[in-house]
Each structure stands twice: as C-alpha cells, then as structure tokens.
N, C-alpha and C. Protein backbone atom coordinates (compact mmCIF):
# COMPACT_ATOMS: atom_id res chain seq x y z
N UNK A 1 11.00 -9.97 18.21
CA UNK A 1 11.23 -8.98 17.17
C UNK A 1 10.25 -9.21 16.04
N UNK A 2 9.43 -8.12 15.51
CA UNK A 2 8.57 -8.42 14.37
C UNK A 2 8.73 -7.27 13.30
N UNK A 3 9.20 -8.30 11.95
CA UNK A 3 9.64 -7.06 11.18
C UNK A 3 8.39 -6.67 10.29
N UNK A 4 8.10 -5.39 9.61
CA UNK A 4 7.07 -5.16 9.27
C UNK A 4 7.30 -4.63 7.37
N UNK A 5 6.73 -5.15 6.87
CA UNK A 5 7.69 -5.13 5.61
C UNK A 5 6.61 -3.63 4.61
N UNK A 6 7.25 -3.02 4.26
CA UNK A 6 6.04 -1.73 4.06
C UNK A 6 6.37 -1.57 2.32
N UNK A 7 5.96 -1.93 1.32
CA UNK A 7 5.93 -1.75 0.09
C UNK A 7 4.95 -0.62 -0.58
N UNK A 8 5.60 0.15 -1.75
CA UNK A 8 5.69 1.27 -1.97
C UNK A 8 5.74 2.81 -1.12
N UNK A 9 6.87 2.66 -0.04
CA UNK A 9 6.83 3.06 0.76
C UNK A 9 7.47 4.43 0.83
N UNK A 10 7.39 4.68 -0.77
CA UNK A 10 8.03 6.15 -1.12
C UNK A 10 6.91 6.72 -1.20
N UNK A 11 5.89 6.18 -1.69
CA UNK A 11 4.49 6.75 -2.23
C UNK A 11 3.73 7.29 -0.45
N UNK A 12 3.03 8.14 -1.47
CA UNK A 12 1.67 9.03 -0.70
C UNK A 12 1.18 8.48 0.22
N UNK A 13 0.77 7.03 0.42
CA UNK A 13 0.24 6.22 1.36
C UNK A 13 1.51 5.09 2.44
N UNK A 14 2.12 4.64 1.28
CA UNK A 14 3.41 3.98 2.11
C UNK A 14 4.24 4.84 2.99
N UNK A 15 4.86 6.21 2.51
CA UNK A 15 5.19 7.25 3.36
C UNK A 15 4.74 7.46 4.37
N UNK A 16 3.41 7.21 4.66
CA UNK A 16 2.34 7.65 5.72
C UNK A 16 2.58 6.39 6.66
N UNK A 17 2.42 5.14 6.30
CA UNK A 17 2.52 4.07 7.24
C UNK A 17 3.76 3.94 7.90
N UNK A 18 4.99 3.93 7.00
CA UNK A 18 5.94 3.94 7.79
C UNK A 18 6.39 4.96 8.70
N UNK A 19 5.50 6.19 8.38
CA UNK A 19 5.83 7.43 9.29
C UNK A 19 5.23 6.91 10.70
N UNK A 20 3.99 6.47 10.57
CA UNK A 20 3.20 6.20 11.91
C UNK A 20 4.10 4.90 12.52
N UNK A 21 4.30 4.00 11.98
CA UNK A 21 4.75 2.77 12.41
C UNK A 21 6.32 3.63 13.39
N UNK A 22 7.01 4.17 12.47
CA UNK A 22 8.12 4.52 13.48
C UNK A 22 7.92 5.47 14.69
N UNK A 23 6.46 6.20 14.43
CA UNK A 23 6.26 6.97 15.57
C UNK A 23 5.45 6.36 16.44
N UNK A 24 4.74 5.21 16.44
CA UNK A 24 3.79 4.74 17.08
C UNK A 24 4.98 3.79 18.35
N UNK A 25 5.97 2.96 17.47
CA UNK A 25 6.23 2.52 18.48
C UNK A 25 7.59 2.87 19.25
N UNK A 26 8.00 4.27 18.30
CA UNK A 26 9.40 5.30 19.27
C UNK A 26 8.49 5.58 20.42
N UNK A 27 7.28 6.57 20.15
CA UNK A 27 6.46 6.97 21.67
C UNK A 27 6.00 6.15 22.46
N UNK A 28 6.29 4.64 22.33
CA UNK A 28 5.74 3.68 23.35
C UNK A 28 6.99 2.99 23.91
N UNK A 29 7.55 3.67 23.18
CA UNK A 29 9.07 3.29 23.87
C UNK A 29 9.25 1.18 23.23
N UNK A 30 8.30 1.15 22.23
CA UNK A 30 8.76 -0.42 22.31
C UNK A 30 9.25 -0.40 20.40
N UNK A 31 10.04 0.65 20.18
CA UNK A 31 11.20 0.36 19.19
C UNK A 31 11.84 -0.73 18.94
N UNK A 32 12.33 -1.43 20.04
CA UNK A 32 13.65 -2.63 20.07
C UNK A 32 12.61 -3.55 19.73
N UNK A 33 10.67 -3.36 19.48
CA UNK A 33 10.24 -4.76 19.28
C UNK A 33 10.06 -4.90 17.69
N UNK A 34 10.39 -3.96 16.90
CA UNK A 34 9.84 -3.45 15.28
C UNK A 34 10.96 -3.15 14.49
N UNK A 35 11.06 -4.14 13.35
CA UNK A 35 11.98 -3.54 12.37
C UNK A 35 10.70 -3.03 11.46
N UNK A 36 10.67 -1.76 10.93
CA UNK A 36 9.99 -1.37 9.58
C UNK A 36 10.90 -1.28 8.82
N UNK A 37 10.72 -2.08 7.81
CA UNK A 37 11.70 -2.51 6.43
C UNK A 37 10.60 -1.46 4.92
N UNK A 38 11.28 -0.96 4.87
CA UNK A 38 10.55 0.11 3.86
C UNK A 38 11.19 -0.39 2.20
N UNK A 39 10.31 -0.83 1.60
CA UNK A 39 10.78 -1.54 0.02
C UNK A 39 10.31 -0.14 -0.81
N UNK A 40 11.42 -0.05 -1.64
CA UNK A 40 11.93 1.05 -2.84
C UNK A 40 12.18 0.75 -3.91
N UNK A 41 11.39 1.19 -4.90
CA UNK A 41 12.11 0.96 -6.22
C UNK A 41 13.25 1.37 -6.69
N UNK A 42 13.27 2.61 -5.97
CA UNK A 42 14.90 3.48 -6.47
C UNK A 42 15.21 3.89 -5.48
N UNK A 43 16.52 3.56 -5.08
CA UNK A 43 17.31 3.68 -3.85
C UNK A 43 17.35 5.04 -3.62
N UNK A 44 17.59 6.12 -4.84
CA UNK A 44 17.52 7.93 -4.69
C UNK A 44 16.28 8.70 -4.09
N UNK A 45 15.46 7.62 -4.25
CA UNK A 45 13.95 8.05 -3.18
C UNK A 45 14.04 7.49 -1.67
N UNK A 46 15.27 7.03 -1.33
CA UNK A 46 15.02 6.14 0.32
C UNK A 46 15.41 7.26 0.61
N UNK A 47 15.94 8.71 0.40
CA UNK A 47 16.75 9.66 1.19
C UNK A 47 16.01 10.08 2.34
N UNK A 48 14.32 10.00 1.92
CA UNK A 48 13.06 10.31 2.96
C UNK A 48 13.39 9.73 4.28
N UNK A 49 13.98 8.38 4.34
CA UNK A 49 13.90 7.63 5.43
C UNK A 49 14.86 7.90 6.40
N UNK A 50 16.07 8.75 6.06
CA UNK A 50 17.59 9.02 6.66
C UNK A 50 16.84 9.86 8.36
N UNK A 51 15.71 10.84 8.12
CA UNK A 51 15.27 11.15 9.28
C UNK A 51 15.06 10.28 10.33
N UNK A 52 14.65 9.10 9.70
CA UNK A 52 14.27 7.98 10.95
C UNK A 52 15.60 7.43 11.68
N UNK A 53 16.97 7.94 11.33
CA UNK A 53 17.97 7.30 11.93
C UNK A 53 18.11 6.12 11.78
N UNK A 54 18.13 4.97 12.17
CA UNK A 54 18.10 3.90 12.23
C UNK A 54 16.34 2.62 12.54
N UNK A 55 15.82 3.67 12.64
CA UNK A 55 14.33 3.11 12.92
C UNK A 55 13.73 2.09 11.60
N UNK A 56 14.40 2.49 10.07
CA UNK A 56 13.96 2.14 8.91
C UNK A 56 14.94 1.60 8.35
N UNK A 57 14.81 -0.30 7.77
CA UNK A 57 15.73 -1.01 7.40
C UNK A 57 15.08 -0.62 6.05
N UNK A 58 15.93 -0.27 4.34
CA UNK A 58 15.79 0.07 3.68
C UNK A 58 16.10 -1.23 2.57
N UNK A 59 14.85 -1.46 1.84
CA UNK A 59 15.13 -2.72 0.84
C UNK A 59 14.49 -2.59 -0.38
N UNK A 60 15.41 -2.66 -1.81
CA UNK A 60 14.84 -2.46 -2.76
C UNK A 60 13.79 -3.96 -3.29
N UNK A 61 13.23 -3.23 -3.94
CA UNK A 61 11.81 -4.26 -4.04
C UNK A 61 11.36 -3.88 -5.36
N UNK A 62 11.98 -4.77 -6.70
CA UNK A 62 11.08 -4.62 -8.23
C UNK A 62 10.28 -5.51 -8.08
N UNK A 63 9.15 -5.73 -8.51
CA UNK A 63 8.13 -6.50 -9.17
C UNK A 63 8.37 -6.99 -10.28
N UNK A 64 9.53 -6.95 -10.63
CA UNK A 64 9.66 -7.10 -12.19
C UNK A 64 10.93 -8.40 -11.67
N UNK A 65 11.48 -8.21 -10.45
CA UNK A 65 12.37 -8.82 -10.46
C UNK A 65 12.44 -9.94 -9.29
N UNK A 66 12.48 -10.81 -9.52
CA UNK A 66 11.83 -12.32 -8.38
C UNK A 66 13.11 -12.05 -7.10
N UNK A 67 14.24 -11.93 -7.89
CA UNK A 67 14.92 -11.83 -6.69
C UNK A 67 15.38 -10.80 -5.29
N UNK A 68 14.46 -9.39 -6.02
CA UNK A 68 14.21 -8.28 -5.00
C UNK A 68 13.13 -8.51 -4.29
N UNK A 69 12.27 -9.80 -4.56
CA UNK A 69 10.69 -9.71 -3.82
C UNK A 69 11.40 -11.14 -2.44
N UNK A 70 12.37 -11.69 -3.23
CA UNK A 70 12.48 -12.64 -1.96
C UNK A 70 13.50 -12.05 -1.10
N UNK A 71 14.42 -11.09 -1.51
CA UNK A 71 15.14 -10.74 -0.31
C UNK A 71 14.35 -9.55 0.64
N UNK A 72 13.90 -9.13 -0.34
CA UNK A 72 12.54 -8.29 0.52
C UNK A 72 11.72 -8.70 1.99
N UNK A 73 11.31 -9.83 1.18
CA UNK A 73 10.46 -10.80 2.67
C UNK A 73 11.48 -11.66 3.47
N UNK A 74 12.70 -11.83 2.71
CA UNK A 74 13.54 -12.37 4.38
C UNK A 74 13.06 -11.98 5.67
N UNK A 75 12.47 -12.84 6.27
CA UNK A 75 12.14 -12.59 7.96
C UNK A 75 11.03 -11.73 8.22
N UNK A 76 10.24 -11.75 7.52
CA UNK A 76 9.36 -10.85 7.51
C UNK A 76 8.29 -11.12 8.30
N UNK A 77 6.91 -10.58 9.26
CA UNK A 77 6.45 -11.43 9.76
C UNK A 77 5.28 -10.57 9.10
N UNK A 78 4.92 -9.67 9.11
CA UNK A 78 3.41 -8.51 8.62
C UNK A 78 3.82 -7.92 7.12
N UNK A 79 2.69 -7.85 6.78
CA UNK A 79 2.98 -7.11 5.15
C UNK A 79 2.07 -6.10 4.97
N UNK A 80 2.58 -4.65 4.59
CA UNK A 80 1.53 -3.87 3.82
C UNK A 80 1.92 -3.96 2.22
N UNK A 81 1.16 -4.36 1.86
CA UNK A 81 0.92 -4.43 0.46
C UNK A 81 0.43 -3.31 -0.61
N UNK A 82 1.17 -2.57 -1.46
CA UNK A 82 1.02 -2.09 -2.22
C UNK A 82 0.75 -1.73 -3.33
N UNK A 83 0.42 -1.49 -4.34
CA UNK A 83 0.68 -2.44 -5.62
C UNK A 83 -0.22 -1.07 -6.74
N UNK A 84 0.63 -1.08 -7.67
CA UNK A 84 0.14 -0.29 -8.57
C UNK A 84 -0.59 -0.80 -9.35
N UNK A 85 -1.86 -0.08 -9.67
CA UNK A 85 -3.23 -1.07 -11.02
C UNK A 85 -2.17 -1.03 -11.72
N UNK A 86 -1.98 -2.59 -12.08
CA UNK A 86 -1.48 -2.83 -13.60
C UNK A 86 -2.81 -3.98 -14.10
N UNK A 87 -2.66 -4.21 -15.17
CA UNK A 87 -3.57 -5.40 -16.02
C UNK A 87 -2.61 -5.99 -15.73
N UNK A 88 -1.20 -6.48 -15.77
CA UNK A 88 -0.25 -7.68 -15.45
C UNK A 88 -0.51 -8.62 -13.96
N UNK A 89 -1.20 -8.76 -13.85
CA UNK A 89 -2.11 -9.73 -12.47
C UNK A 89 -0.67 -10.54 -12.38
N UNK A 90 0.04 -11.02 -13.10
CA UNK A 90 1.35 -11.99 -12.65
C UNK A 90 2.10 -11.25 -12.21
N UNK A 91 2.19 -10.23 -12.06
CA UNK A 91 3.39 -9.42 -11.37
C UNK A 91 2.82 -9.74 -9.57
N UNK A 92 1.84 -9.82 -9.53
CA UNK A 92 1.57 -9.01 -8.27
C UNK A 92 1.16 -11.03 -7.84
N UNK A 93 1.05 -11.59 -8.69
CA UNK A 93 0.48 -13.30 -8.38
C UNK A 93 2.52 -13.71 -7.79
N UNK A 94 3.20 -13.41 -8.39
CA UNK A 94 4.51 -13.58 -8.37
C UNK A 94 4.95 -12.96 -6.82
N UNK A 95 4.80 -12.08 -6.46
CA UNK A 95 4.39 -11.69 -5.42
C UNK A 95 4.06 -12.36 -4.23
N UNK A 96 2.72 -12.94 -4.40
CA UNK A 96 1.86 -13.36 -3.25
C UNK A 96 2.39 -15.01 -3.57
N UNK A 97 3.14 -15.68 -4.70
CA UNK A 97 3.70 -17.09 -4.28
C UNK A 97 4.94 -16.76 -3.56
N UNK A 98 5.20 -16.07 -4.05
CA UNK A 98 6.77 -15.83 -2.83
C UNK A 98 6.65 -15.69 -1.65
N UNK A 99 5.36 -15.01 -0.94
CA UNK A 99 5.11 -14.76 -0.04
C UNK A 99 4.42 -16.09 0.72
N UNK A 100 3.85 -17.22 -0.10
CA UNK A 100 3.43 -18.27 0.24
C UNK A 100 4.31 -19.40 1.15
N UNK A 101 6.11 -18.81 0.40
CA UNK A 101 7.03 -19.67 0.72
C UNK A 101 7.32 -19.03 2.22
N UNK A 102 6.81 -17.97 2.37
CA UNK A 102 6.86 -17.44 4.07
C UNK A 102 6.23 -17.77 4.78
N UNK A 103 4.98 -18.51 4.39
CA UNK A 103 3.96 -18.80 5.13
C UNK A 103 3.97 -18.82 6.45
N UNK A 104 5.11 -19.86 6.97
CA UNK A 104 5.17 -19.54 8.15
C UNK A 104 5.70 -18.83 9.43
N UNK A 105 6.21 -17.50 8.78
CA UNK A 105 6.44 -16.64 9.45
C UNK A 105 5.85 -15.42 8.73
N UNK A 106 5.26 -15.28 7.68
CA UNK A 106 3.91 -14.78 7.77
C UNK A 106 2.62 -14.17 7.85
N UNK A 107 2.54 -13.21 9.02
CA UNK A 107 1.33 -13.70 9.85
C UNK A 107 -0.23 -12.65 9.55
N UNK A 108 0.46 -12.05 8.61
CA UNK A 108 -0.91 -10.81 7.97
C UNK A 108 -0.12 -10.59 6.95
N UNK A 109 -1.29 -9.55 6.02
CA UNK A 109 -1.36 -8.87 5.10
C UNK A 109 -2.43 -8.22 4.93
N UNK A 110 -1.90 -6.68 4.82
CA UNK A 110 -2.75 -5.08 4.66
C UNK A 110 -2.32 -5.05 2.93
N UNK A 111 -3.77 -4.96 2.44
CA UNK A 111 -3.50 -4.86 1.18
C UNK A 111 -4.08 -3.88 1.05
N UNK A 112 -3.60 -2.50 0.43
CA UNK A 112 -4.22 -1.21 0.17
C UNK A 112 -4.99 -1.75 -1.38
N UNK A 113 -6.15 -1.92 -1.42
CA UNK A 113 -7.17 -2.21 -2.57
C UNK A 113 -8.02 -0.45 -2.46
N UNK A 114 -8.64 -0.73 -2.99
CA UNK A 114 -10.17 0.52 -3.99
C UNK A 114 -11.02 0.23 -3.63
N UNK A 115 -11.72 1.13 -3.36
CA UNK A 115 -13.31 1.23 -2.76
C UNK A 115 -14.10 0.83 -4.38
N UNK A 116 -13.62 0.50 -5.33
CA UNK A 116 -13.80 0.02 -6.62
C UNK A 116 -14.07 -1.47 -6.65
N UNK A 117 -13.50 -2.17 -5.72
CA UNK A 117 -13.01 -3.36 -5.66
C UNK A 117 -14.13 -4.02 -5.28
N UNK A 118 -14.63 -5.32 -5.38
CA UNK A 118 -16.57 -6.14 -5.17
C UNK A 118 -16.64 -6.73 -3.70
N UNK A 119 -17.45 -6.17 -2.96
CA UNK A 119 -17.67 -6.96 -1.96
C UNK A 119 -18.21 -8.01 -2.50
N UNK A 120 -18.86 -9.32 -1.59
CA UNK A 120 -19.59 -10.23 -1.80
C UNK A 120 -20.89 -10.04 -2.31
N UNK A 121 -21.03 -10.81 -3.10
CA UNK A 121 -22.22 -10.50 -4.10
C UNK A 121 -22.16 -9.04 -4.54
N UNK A 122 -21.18 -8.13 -4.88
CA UNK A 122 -21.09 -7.18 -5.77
C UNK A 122 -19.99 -7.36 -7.03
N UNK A 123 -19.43 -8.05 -7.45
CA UNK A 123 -18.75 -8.63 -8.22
C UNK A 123 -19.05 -7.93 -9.32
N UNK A 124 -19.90 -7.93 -10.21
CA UNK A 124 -20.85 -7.17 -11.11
C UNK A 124 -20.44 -5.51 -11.31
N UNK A 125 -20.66 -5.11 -10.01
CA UNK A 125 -20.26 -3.70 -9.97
C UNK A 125 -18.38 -3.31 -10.05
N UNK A 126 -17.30 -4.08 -9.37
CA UNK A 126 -16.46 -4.30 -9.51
C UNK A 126 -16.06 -4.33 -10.68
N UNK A 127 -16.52 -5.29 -12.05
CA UNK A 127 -16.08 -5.52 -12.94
C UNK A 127 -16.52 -4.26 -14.08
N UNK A 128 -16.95 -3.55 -13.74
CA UNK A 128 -17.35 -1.93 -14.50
C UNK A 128 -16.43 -1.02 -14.43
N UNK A 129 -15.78 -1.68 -13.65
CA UNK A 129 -14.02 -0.43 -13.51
C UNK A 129 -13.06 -1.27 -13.82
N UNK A 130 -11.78 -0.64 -14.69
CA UNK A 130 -10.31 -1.22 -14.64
C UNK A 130 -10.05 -1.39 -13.35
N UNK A 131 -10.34 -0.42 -12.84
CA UNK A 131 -9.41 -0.21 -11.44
C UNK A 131 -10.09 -1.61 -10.30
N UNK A 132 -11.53 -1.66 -10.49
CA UNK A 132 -11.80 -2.36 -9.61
C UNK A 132 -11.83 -3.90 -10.14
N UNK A 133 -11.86 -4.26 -11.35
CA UNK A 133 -11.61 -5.96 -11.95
C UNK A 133 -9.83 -6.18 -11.26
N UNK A 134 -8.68 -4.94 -11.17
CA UNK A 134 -7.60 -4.97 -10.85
C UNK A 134 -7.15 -5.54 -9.27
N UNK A 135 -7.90 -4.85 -8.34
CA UNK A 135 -7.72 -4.68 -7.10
C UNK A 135 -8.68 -5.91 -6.77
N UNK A 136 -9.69 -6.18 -6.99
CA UNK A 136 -10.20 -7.14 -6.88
C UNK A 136 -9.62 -8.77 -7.29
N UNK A 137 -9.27 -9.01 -8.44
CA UNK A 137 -8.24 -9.69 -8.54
C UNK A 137 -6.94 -9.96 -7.79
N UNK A 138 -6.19 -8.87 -7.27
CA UNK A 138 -4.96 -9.26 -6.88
C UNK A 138 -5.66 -9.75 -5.28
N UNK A 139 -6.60 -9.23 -4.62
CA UNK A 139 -7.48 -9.07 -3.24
C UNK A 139 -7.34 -11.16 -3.55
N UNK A 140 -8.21 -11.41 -4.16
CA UNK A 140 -8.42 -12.61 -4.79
C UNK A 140 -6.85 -13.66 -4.73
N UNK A 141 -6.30 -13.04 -5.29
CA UNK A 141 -5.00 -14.25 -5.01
C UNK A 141 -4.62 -14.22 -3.22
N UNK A 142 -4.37 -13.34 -3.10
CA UNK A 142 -4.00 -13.17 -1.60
C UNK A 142 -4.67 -13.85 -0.70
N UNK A 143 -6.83 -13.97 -0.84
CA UNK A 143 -7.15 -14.49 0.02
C UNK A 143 -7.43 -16.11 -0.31
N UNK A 144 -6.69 -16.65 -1.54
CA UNK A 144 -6.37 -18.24 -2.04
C UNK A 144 -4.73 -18.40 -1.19
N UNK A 145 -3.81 -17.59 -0.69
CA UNK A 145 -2.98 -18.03 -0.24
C UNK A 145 -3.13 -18.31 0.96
N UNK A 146 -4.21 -18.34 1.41
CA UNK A 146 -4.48 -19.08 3.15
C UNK A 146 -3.88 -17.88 4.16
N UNK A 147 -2.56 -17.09 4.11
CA UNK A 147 -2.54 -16.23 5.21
C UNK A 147 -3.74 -15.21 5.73
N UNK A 148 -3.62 -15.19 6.89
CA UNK A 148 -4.63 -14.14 7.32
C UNK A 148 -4.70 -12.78 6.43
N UNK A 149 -5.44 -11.83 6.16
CA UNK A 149 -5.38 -10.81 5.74
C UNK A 149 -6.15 -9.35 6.45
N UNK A 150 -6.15 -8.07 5.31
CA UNK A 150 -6.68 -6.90 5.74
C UNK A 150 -6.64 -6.03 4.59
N UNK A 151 -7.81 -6.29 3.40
CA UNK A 151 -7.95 -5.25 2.82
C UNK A 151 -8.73 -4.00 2.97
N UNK A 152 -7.79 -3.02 2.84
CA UNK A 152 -8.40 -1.57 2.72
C UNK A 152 -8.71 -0.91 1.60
N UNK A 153 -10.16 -0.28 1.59
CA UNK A 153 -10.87 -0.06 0.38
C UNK A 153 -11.23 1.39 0.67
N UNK A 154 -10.06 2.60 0.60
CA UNK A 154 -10.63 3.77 0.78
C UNK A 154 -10.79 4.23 -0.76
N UNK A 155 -11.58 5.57 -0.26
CA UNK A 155 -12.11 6.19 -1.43
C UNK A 155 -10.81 6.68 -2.43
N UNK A 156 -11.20 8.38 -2.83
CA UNK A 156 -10.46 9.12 -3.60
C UNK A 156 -9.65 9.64 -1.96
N UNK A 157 -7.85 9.93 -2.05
CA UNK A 157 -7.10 10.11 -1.76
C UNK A 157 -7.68 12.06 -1.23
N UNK A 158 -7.52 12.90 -0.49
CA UNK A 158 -7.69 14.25 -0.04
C UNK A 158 -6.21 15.05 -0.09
N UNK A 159 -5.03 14.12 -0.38
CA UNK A 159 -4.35 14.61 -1.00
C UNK A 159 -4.05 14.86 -2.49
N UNK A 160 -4.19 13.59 -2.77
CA UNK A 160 -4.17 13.85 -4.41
C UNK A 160 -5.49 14.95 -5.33
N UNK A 161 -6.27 15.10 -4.49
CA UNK A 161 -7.49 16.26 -4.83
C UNK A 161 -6.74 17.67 -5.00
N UNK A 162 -6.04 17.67 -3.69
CA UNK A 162 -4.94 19.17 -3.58
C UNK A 162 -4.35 18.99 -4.65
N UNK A 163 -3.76 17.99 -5.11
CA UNK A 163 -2.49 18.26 -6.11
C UNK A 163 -3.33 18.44 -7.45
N UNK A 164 -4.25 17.62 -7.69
CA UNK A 164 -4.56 17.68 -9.03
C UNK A 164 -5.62 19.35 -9.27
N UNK A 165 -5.51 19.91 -8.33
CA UNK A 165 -6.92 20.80 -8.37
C UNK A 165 -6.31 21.71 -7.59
N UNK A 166 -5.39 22.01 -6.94
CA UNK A 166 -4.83 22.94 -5.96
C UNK A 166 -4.65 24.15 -7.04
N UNK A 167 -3.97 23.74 -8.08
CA UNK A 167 -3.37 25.25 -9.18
C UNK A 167 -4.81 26.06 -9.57
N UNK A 168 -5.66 25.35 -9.70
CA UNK A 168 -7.10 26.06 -10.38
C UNK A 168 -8.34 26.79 -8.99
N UNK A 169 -7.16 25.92 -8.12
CA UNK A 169 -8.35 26.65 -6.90
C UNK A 169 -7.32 28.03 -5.89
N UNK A 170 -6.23 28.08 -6.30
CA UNK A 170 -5.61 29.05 -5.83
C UNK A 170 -5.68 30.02 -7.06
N UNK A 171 -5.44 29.48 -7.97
CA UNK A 171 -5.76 30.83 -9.42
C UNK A 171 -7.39 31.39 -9.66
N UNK A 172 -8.01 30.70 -9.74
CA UNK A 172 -9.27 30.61 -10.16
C UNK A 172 -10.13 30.70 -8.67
N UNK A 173 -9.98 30.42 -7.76
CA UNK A 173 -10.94 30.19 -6.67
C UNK A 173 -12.19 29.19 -6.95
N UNK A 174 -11.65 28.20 -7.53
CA UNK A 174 -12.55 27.07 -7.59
C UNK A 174 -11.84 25.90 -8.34
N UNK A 175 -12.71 24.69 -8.42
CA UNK A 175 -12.56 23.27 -8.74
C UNK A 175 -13.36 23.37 -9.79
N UNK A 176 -12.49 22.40 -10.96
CA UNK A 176 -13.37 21.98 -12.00
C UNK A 176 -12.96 20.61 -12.32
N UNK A 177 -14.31 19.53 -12.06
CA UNK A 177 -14.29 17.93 -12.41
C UNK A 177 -15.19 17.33 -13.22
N UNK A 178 -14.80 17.27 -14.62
CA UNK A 178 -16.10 16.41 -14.86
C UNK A 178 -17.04 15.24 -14.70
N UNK A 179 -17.65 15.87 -13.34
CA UNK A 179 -18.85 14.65 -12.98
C UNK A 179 -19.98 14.79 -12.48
N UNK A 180 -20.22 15.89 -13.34
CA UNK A 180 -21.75 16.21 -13.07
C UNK A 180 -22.20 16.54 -11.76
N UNK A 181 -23.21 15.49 -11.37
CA UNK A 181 -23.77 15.52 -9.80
C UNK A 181 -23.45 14.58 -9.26
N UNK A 182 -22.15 13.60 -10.10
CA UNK A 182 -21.94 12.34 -8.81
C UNK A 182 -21.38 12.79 -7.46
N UNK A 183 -21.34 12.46 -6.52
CA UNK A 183 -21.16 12.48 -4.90
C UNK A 183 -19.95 11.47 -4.90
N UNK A 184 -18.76 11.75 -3.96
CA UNK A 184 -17.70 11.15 -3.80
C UNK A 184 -17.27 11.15 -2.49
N UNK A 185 -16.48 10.50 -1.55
CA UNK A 185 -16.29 11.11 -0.42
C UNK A 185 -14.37 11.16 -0.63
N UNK A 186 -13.84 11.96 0.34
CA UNK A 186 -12.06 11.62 0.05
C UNK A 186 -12.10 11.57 1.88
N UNK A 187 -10.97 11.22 1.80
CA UNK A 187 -10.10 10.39 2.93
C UNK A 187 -8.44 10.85 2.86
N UNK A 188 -8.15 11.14 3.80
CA UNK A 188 -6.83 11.59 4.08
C UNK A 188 -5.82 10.60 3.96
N UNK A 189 -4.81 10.41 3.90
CA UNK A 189 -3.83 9.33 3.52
C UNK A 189 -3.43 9.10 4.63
N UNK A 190 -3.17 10.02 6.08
CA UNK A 190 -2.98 9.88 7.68
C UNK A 190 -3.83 8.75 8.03
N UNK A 191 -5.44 8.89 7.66
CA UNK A 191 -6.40 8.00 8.04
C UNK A 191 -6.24 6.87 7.49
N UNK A 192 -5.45 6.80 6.45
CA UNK A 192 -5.60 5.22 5.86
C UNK A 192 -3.98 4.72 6.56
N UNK A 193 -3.51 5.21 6.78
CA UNK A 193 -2.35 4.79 7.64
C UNK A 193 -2.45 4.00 9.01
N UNK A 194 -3.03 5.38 9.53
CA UNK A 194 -3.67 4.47 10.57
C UNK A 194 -4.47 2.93 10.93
C-alpha cells in the first residue's frame, strides 16, 4: 500500500493531481495499491472530493499549525508539495523537518516550484524575483533533507490567463497585459499534473 500525500489539493494544480492520481490508478484497476490523502485547509472545500467515493482519504493540513503537518504525513510514503510564496521560509522549513522525521518511509517529493526559481549557476537570475528567491529557497531546504526529490518549474498557469483575462476577451475581443514585447509561454495545469 503506498499512500500519496497531495497538499493544497483544493487549488488549481492540487485538484488536478489528485484527479489524475484517482483516475490513473481506478483505470488500471490497481486502486487497492494507493491511498491519495488530499490535505485541506478548510474542511468546506473537501466537498470536491465526495465524487471520488472513497478513493480520497481527506486531511486537514495548516502550516501554521505543527500538529496538522504531522498527522498529515502519518504513513505517508510520496509527497506533492505545495506551498504558497510566502517570505515566511519557516513555515514551509517546519514542514520539510517534520517530514525529515519520516524519512524513512519517505520516499519522494514533487515540489511544485517556478520557472522563476535558479538552476545551477543561475542563482543571480532567481534572486531578481520575490517569487523566485521564494521557491528557490524552500527547493533548497528540501534538497538539504537528503530525501529523494522532483521539482517542477512550469511557467504561467493557461488557466489562470482565462480567469484573469477571460472578462476583457469575451467583452472586448482581446487581452490587455502590461509587457510590452516580453514572450511567455503557459502550460495547462492537466500537464503539470501529469
């Protein structure tokens, strides 16, 4: 049995993983091998999960609060990691020691990071964004805790484009962003699930 622990899993991207995770392994018929444990800040947002029947073990999970992050990882063996840019780096360090005390059961971590965030020898460029000194940092504690890992560094979201820009392009028949001639690419939230 391998439980798969999915944090912020109400959100745009967590929604998406646990959707695939319960469909990936209902259609392979190997259900009885996967708990997806879906962590919530507010229990009035798990109502999403009631479709899955029993496929989704439901666990609240503050960051604010040490003792929702350890009953969280009870038995946990995989982690997708979530984590909202904050400047509070101890929220999310608080986090990854708790997760240290799992060590040995364990055995990954998917950390949804920013295409903001420094590869090797880009550090420099990283530190020119909030967003990317953020994600880069927390990337950073995770890979000092010795577990294996998997950060993902997609772009701008192709949903959140719809939402923020959908009203002006159905009224107006167009997009308005201020950024000149920069070039961006977006990515579907399905694809980063995957």
């Amino acid at each position: 049995m391998t439980t798969i622990l999915v944090t912020g899993a109400t959100g745009t991207v967590g929604n998406e993983v646990v959707k695939q995770l319960v469909s990936h392994h209902s259609s392979s018929n190997r259900n009885n091998n996967i708990v997806v444990r879906a962590a919530v800040h507010s229990e009035d947002k798990a109502d999403k999960f009631k479709i899955y029947d029993k496929s989704v073990e439901i666990v609240n999970l503050d960051y604010n609060k040490p003792e929702t992050i350890v009953a969280a990882l009870n038995h946990v063996d995989k982690l997708f990691l979530l984590t909202l840019p904050s400047p509070d780096m101890e929220l999310y360090s608080n986090v990854v020691k708790e997760i240290r005390k799992y060590k040995s059961s364990i055995s990954h971590i998917v950390k949804l990071s920013s295409m903001a965030a420094a590869n090797d020898g880009e550090e420099e460029t990283a530190l020119k964004t909030i967003i990317g000194r953020i994600h880069r940092g927390e990337e950073k504690i995770i890979e000092e805790s010795g577990i294996p890992f998997t950060f993902l560094r997609p772009p701008a979201f192709m949903q959140n484009f719809i939402t923020q820009f959908g009203y002006t392009m159905r009224t107006h028949n167009a997009f308005y962003i201020p950024g000149g001639d920069a070039k961006i690419s977006f990515v579907d939230v399905r694809d980063v699930a995957a």
